[in-house]
N, C-alpha and C. Protein backbone atom coordinates (compact mmCIF):
# COMPACT_ATOMS: atom_id res chain seq x y z
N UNK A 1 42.30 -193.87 240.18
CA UNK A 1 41.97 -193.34 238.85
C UNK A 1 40.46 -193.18 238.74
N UNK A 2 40.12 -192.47 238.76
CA UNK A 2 38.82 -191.70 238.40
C UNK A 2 38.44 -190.96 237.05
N UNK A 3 37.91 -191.54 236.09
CA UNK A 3 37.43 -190.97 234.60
C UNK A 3 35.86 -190.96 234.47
N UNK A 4 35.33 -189.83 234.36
CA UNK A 4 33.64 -189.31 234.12
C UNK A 4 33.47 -189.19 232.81
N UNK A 5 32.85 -190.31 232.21
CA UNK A 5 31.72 -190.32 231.03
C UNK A 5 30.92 -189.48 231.52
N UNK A 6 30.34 -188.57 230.98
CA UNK A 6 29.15 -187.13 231.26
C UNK A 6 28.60 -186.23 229.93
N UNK A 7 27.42 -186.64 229.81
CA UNK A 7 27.17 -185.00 228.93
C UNK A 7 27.66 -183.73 229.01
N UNK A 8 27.57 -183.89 231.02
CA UNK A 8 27.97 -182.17 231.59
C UNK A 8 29.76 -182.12 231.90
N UNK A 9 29.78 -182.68 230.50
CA UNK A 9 31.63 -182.66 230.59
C UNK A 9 32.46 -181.60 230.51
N UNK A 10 31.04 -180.32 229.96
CA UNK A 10 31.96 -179.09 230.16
C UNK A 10 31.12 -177.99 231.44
N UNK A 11 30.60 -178.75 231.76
CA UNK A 11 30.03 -177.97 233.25
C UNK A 11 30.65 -177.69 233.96
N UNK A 12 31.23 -176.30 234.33
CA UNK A 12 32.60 -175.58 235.46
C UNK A 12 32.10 -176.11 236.49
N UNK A 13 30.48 -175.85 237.07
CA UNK A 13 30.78 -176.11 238.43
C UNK A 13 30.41 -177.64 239.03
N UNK A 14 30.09 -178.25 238.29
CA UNK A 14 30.39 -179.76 238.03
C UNK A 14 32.13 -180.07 237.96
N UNK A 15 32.80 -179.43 237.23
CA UNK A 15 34.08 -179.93 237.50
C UNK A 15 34.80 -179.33 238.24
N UNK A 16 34.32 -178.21 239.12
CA UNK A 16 35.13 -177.73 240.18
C UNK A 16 34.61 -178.36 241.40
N UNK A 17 33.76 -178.82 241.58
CA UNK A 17 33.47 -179.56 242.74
C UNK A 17 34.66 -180.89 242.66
N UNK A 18 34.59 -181.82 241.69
CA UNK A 18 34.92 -182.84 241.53
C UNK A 18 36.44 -182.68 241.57
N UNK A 19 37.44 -181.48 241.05
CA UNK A 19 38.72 -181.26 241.27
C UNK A 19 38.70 -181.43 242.62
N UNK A 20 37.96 -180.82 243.64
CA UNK A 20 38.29 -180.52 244.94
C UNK A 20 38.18 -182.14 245.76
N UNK A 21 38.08 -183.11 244.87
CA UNK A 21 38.22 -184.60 245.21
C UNK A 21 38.99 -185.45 244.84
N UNK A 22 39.89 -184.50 243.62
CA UNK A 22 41.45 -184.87 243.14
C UNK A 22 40.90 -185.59 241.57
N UNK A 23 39.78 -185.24 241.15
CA UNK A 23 39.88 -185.46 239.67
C UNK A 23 40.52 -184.55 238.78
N UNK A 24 41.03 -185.58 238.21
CA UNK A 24 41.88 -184.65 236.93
C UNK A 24 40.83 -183.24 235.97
N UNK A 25 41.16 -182.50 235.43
CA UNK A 25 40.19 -182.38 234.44
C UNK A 25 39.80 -182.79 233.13
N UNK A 26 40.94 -183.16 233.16
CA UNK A 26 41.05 -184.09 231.52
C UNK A 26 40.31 -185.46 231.64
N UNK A 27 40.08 -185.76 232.99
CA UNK A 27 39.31 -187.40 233.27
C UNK A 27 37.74 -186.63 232.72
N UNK A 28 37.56 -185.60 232.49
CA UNK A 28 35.85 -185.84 232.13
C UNK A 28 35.69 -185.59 230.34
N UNK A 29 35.21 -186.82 230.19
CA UNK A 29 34.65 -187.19 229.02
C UNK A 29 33.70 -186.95 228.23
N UNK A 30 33.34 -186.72 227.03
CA UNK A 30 31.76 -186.65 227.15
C UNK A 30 31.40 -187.80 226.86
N UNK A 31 30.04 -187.77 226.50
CA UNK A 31 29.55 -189.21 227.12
C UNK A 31 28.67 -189.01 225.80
N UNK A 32 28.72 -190.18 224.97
CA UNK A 32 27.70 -190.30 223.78
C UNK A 32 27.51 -189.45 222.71
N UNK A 33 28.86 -188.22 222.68
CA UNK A 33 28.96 -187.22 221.28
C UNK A 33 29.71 -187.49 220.91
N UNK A 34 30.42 -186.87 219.80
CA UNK A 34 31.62 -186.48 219.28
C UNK A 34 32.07 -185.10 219.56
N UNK A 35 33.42 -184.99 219.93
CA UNK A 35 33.82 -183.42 220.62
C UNK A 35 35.38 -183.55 220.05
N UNK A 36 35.45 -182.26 219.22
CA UNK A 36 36.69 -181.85 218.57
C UNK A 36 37.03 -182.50 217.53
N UNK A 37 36.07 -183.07 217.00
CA UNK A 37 36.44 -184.77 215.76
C UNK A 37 36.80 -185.74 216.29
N UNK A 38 36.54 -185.92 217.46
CA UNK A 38 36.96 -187.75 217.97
C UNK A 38 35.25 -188.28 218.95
N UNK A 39 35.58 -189.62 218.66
CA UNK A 39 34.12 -190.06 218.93
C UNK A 39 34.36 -190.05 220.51
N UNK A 40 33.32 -189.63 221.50
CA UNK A 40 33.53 -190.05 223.08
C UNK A 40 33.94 -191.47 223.45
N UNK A 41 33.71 -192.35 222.83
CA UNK A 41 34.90 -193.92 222.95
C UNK A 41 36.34 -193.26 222.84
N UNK A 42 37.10 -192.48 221.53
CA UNK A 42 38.34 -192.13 221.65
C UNK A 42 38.66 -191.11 222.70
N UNK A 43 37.55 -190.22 223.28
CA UNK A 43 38.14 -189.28 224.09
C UNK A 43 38.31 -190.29 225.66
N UNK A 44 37.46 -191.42 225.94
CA UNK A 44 37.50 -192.28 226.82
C UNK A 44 38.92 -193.06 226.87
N UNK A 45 39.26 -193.48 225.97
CA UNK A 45 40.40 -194.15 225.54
C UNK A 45 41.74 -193.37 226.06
N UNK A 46 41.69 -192.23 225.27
CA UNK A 46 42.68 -191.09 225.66
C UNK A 46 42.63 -191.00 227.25
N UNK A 47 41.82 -190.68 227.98
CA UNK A 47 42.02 -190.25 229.46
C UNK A 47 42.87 -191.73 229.96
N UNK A 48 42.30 -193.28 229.63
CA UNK A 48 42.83 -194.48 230.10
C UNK A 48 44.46 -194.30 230.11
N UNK A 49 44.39 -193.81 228.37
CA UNK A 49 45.92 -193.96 228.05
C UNK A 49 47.01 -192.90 228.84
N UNK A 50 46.61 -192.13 228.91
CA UNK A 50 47.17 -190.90 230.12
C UNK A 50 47.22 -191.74 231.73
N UNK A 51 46.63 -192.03 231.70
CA UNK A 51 46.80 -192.51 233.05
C UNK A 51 47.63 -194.02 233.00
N UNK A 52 47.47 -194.85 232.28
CA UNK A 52 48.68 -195.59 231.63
C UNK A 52 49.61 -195.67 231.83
N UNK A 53 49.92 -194.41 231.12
CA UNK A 53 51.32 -194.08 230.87
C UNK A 53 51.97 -192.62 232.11
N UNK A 54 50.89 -191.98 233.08
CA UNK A 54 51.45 -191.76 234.30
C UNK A 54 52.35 -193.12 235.45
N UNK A 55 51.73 -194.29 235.26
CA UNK A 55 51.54 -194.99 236.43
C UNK A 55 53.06 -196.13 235.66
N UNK A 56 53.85 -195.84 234.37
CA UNK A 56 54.04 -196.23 233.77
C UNK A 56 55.92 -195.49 233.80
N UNK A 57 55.62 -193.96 233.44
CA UNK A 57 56.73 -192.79 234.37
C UNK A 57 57.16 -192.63 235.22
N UNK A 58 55.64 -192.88 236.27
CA UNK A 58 55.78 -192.56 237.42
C UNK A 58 55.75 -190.81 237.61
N UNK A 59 55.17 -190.06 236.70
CA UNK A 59 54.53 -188.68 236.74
C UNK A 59 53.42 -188.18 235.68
N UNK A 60 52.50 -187.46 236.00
CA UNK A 60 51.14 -186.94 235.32
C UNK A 60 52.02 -187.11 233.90
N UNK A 61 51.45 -187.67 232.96
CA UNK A 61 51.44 -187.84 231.48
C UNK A 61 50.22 -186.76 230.67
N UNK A 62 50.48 -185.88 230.13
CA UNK A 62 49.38 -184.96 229.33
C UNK A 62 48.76 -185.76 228.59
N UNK A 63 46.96 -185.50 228.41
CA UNK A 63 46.34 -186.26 227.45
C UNK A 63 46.80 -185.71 225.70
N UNK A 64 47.11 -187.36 225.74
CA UNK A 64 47.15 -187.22 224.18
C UNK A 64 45.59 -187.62 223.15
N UNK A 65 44.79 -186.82 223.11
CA UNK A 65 43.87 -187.44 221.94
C UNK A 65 43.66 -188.02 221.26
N UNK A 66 43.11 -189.12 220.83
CA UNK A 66 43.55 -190.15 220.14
C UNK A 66 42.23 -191.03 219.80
N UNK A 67 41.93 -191.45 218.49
CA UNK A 67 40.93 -191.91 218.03
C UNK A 67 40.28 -193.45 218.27
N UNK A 68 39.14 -193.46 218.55
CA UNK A 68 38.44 -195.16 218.81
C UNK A 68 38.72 -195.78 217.86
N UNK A 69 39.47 -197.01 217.60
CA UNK A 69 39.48 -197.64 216.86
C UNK A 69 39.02 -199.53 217.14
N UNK A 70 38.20 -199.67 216.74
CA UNK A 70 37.50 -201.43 216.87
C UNK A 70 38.47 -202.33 215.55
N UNK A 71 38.74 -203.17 215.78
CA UNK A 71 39.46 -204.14 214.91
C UNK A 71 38.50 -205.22 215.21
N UNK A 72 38.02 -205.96 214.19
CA UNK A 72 37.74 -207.23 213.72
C UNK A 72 38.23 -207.98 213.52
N UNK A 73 39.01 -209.24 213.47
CA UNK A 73 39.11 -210.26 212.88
C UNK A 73 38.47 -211.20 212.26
N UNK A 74 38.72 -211.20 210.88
CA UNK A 74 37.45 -211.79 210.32
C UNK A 74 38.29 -213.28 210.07
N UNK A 75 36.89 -214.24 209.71
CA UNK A 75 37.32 -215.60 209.56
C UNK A 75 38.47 -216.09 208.49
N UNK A 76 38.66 -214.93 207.20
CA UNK A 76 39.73 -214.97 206.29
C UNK A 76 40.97 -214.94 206.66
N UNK A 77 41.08 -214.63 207.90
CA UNK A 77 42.14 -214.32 208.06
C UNK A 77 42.77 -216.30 208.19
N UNK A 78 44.25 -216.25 207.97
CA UNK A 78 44.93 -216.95 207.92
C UNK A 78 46.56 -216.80 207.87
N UNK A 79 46.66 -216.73 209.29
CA UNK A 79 48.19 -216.85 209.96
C UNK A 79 49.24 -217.43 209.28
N UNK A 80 48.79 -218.62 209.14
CA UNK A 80 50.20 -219.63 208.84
C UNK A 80 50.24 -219.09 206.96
N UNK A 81 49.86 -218.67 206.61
CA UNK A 81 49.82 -217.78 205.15
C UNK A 81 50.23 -215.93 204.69
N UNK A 82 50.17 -215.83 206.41
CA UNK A 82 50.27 -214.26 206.50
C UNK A 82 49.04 -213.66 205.90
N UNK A 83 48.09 -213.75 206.60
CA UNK A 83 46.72 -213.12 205.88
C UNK A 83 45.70 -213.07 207.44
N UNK A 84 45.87 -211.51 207.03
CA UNK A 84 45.09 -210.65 208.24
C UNK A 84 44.05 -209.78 207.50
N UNK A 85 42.72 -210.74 207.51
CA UNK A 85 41.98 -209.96 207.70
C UNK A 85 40.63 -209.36 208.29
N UNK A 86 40.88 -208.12 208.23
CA UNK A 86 40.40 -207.56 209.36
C UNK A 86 38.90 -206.35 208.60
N UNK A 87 38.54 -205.78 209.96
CA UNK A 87 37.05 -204.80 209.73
C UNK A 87 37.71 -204.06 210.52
N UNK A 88 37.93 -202.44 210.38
CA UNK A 88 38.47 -201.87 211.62
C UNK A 88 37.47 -200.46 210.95
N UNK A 89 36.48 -200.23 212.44
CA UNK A 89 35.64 -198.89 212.35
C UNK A 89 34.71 -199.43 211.05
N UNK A 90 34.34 -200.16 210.75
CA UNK A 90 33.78 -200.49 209.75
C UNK A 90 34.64 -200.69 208.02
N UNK A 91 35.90 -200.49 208.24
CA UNK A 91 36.40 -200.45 206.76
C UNK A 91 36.90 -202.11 206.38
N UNK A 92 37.12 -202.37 205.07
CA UNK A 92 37.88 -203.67 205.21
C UNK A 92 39.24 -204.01 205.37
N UNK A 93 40.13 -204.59 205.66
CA UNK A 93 41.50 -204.07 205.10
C UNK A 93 42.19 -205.85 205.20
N UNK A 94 42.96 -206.38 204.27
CA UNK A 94 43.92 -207.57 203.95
C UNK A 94 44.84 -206.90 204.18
N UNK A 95 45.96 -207.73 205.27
CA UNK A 95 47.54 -207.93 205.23
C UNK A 95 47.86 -208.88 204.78
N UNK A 96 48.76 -208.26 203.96
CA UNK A 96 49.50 -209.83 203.60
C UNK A 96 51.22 -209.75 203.16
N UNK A 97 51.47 -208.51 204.07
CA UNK A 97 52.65 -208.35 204.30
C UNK A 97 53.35 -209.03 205.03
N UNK A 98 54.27 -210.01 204.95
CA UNK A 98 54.92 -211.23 206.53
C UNK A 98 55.07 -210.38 207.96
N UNK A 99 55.98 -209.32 207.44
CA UNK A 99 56.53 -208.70 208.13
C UNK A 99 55.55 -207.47 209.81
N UNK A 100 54.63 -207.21 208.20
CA UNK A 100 53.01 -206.79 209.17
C UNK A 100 52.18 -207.21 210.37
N UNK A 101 52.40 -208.46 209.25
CA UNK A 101 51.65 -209.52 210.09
C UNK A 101 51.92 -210.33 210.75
N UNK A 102 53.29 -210.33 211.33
CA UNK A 102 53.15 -210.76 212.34
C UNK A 102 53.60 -209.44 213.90
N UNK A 103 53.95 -208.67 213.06
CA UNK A 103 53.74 -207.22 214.10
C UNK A 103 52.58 -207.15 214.16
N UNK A 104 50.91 -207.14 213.59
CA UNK A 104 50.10 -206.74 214.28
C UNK A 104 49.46 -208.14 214.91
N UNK A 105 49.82 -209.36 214.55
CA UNK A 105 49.33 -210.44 215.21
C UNK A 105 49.97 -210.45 216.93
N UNK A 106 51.14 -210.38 217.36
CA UNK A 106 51.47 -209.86 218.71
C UNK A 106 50.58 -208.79 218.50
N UNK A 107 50.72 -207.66 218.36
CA UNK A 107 50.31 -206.45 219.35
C UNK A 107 48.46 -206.87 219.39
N UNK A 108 47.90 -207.41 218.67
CA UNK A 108 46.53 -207.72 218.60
C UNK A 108 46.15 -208.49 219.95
N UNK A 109 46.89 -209.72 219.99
CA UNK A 109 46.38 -210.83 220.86
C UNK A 109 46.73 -210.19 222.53
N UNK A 110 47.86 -208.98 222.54
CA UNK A 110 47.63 -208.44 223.83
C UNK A 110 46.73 -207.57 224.07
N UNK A 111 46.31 -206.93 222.61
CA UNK A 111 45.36 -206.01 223.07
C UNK A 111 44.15 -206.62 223.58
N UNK A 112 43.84 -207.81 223.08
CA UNK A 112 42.80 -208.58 222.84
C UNK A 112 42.30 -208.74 224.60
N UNK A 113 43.54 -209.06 225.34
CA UNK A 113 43.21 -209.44 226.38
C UNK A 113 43.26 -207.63 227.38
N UNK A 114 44.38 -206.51 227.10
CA UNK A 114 43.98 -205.27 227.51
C UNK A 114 44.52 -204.76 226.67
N UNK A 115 43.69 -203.15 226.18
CA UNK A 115 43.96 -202.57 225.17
C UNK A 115 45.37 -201.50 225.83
N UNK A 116 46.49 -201.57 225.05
CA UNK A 116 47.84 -200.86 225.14
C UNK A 116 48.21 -201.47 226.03
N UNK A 117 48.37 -203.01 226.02
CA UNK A 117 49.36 -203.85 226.69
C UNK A 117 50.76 -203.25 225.70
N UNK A 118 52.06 -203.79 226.62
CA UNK A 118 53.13 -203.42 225.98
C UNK A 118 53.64 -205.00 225.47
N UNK A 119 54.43 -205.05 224.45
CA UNK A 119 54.68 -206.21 223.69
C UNK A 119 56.30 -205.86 223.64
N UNK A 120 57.08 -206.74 224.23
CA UNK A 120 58.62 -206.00 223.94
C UNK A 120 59.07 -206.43 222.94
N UNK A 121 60.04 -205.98 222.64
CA UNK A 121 60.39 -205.67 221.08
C UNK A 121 60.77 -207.36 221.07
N UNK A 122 61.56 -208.02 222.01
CA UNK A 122 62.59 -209.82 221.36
C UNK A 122 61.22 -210.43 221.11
N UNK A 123 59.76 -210.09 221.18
CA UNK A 123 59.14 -210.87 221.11
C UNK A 123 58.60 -211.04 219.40
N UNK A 124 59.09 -209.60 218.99
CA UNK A 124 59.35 -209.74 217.39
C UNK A 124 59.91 -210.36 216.62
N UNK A 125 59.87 -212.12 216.33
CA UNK A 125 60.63 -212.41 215.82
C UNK A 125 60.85 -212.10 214.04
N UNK A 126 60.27 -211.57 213.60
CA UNK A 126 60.45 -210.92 212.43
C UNK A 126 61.16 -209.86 212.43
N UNK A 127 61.52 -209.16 213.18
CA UNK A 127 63.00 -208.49 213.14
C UNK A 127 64.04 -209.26 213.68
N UNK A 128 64.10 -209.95 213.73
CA UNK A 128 65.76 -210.94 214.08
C UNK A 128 66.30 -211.02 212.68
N UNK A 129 67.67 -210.10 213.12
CA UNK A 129 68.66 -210.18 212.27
C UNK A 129 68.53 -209.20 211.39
N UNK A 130 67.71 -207.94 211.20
CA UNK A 130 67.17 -207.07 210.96
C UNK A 130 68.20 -205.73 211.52
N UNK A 131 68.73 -204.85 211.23
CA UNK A 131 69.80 -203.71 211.49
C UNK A 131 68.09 -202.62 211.87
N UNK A 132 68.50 -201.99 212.96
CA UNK A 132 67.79 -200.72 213.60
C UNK A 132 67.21 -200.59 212.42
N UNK A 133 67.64 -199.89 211.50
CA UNK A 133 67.36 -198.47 210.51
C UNK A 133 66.55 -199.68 209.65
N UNK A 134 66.61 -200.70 209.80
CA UNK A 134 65.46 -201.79 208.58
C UNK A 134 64.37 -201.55 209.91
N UNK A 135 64.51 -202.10 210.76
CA UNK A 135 63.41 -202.25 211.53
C UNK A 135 62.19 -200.64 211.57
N UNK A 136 63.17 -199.84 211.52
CA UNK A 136 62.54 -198.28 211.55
C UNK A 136 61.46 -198.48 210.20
N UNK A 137 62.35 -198.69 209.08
CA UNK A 137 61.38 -198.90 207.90
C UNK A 137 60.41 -199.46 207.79
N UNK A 138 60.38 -200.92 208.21
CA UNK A 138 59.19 -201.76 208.63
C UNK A 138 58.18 -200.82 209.07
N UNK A 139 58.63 -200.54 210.21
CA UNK A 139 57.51 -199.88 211.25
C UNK A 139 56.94 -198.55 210.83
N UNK A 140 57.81 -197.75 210.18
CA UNK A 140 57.43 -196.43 209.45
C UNK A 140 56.30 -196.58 208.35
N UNK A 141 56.39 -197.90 207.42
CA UNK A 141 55.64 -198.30 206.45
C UNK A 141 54.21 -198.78 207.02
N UNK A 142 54.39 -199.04 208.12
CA UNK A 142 53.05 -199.82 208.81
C UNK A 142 52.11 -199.05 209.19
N UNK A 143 52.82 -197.85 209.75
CA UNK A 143 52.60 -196.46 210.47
C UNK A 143 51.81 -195.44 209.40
N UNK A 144 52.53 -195.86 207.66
CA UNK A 144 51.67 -194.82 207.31
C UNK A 144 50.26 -195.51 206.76
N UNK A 145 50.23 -197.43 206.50
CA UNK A 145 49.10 -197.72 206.50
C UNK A 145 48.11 -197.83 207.29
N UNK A 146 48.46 -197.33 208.47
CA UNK A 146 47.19 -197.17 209.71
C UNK A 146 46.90 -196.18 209.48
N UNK A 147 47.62 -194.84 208.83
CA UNK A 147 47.27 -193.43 209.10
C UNK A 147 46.37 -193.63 207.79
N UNK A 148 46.74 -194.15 206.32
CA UNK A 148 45.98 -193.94 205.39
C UNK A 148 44.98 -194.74 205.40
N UNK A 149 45.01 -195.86 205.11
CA UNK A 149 44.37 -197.24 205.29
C UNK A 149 43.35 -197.20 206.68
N UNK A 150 42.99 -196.89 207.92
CA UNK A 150 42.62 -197.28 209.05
C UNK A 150 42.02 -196.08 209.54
N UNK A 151 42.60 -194.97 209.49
CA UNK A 151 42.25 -193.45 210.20
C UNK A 151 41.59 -192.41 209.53
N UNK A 152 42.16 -192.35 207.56
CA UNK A 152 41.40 -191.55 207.07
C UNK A 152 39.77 -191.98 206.90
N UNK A 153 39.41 -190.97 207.00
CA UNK A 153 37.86 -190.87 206.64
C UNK A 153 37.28 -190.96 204.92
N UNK A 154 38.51 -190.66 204.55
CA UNK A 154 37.83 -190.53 202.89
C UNK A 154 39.34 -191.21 202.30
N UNK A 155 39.37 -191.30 200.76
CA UNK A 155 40.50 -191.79 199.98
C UNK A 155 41.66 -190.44 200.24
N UNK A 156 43.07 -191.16 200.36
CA UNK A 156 43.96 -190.48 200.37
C UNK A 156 43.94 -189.44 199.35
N UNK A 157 43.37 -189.94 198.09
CA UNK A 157 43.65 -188.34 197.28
C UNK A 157 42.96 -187.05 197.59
N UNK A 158 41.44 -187.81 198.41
CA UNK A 158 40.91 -186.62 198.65
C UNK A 158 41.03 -185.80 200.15
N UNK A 159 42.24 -186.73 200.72
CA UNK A 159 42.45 -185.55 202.17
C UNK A 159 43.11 -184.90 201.71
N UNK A 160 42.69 -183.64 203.17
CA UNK A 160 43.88 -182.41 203.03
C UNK A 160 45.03 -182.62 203.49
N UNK A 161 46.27 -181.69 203.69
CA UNK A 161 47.26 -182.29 204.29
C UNK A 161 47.74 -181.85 205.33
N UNK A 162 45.89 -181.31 206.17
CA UNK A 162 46.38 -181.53 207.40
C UNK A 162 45.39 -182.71 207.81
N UNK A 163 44.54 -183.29 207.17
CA UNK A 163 43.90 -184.33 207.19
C UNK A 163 45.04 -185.68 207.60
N UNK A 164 45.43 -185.45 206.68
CA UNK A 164 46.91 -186.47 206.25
C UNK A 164 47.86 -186.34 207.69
N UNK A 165 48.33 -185.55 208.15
CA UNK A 165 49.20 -185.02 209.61
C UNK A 165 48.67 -185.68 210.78
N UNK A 166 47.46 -185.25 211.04
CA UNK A 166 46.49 -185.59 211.75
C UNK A 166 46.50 -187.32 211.49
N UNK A 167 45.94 -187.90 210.68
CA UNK A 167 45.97 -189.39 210.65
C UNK A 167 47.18 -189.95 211.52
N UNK A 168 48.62 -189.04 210.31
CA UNK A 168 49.87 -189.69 210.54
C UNK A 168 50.26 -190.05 212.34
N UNK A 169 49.88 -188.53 212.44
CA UNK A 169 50.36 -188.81 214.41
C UNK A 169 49.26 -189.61 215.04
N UNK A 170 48.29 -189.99 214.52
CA UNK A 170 46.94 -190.52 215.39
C UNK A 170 47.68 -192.20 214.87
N UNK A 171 47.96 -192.34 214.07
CA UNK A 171 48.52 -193.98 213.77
C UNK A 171 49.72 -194.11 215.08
N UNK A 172 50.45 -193.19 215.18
CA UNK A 172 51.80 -193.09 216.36
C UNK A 172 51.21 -193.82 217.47
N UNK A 173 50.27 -193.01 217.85
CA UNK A 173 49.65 -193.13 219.33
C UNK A 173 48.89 -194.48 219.42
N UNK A 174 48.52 -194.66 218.16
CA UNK A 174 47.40 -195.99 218.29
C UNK A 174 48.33 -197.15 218.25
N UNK A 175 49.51 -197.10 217.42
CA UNK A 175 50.52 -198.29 217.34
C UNK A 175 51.50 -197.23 218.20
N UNK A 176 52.24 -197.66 219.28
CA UNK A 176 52.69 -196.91 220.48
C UNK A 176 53.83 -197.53 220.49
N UNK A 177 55.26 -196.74 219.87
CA UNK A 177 56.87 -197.16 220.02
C UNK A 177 57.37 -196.92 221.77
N UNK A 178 56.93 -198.05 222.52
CA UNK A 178 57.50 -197.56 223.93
C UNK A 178 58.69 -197.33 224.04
N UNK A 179 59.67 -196.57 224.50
CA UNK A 179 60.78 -196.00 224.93
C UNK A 179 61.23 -196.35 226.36
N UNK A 180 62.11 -196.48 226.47
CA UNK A 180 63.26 -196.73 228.01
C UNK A 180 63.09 -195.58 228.34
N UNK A 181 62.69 -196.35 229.91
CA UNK A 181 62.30 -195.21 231.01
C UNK A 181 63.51 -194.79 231.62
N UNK A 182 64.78 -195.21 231.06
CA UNK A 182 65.69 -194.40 231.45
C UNK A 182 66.16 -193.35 230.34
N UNK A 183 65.27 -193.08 229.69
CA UNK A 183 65.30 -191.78 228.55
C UNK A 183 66.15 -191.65 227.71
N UNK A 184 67.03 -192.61 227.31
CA UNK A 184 67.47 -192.60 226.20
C UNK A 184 66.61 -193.25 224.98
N UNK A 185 65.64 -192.89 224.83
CA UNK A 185 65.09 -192.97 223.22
C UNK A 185 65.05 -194.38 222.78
N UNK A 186 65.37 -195.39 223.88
CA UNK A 186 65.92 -196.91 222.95
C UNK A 186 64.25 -197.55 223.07
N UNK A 187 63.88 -197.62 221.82
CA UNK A 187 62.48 -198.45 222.05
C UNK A 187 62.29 -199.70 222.63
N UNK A 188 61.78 -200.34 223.53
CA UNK A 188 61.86 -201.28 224.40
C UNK A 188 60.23 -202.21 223.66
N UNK A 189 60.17 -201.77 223.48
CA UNK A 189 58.14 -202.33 223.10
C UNK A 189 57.51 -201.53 222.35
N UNK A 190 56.03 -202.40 221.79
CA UNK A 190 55.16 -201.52 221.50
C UNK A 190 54.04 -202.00 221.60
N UNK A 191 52.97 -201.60 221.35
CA UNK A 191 51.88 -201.58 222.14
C UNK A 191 50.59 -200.76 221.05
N UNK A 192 49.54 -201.58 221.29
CA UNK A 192 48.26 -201.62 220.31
C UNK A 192 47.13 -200.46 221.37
N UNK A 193 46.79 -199.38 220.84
CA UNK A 193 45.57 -199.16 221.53
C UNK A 193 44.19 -198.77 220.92
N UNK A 194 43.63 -200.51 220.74
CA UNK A 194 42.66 -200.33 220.10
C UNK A 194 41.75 -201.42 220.92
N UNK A 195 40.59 -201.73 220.50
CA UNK A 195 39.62 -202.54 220.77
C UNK A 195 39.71 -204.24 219.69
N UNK A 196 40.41 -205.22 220.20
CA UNK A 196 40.15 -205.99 219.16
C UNK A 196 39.58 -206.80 219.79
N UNK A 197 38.68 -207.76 218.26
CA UNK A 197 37.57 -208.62 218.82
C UNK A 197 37.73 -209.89 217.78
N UNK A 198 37.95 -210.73 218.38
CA UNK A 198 38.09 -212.20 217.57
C UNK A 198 37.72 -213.02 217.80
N UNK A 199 36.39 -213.25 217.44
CA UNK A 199 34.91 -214.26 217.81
C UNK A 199 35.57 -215.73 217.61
N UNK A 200 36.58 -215.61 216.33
CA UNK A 200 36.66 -216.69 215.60
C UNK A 200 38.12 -217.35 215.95
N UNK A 201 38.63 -216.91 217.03
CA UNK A 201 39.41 -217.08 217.77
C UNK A 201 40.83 -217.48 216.52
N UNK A 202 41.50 -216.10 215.83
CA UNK A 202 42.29 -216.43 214.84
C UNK A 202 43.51 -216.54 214.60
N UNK A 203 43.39 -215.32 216.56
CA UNK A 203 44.81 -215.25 216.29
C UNK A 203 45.03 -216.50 217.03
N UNK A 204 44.84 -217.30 217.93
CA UNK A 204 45.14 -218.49 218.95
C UNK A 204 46.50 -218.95 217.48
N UNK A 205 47.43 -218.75 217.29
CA UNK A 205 48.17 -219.70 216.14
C UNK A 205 49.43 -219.76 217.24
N UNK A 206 49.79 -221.04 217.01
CA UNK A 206 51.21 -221.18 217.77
C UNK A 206 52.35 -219.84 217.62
């Protein structure tokens, strides 16, 4: 796996040399801008996650785009209470949903150690005893507070609604429903791809 952080990320004959050494083209990054509305950390991220999830298939995975996101854990937070809270990209945000929180407390503490570790689903014990179509809800509800809460740039009233679209699928990718690689659709895991950082060591809770 080979991925180029570069200014000259759109330099042809910079990247035709480098194809002819089996780099992807999607492995070149830019390096220290923003390109297409995502910061060069998310376009970095994206090439990782493509390659991820090739080695993962077991065939080339298309880059999906997908935004930098840093999570904090701040010292408020408190587990055994259901209280997550967090700094993500600079915003503030309290959970204090049970159900939330302890879905993003797993997917956190793997990311913690690599970002889009997979977390399988029995390790959820907050869905035990939970019917599919509840569990969908859970996760659908969570899905649209990352997209509103975490991704928009401004207050929900004032995005557009393709502002709003855009968030929605960028929350998908960042909270990641893994699927059976024998292709029937059955979600097996999921998986965080973000940057988290917990000085205050919060999540360590039994």
């Amino acid at each position: 796996m080979i991925i180029s952080p570069t200014a000259l990320y759109q330099d042809d004959l910079l990247r035709e040399h480098a194809i002819e050494f089996g780099v992807h083209i999607n492995d070149f990054v830019p390096k220290g801008v923003e390109h297409d509305g995502i910061t060069w950390e998310g376009h970095l991220l994206s090439a990782v996650l493509s390659h991820m999830r090739t080695l993962r298939y077991g065939h080339y995975a298309p880059l999906l785009k997908m935004p930098f996101v840093k999570i904090q854990i701040l010292p408020a937070t408190n587990l055994s209470e259901h209280i997550l809270a967090l700094e993500v990209n600079g915003k503030l945000d309290t959970i204090s949903n049970p159900t939330w929180c302890s879905v993003l407390w797993q997917l956190m503490k793997a990311a913690k150690r690599l970002p889009g570790r997979n977390v399988p689903m029995e390790k959820f014990t907050c869905f035990d005893g939970k019917t599919q179509e509840s569990i969908n809800g859970d996760l659908r509800r969570l899905w649209q507070h990352i997209a509103q809460v975490w991704l928009l740039h401004q207050d929900i009233s004032e995005a557009s609604d393709a502002e709003k679209a855009v968030a929605s699928e960028s929350a998908k990718l960042m909270m990641e429903s893994v699927k059976d690689s024998a292709g029937n659709q059955k979600r097996v895991a999921l998986a965080l791809h973000a940057l988290v950082i917990d000085e205050h060591c919060r999540l360590n809770y039994p």
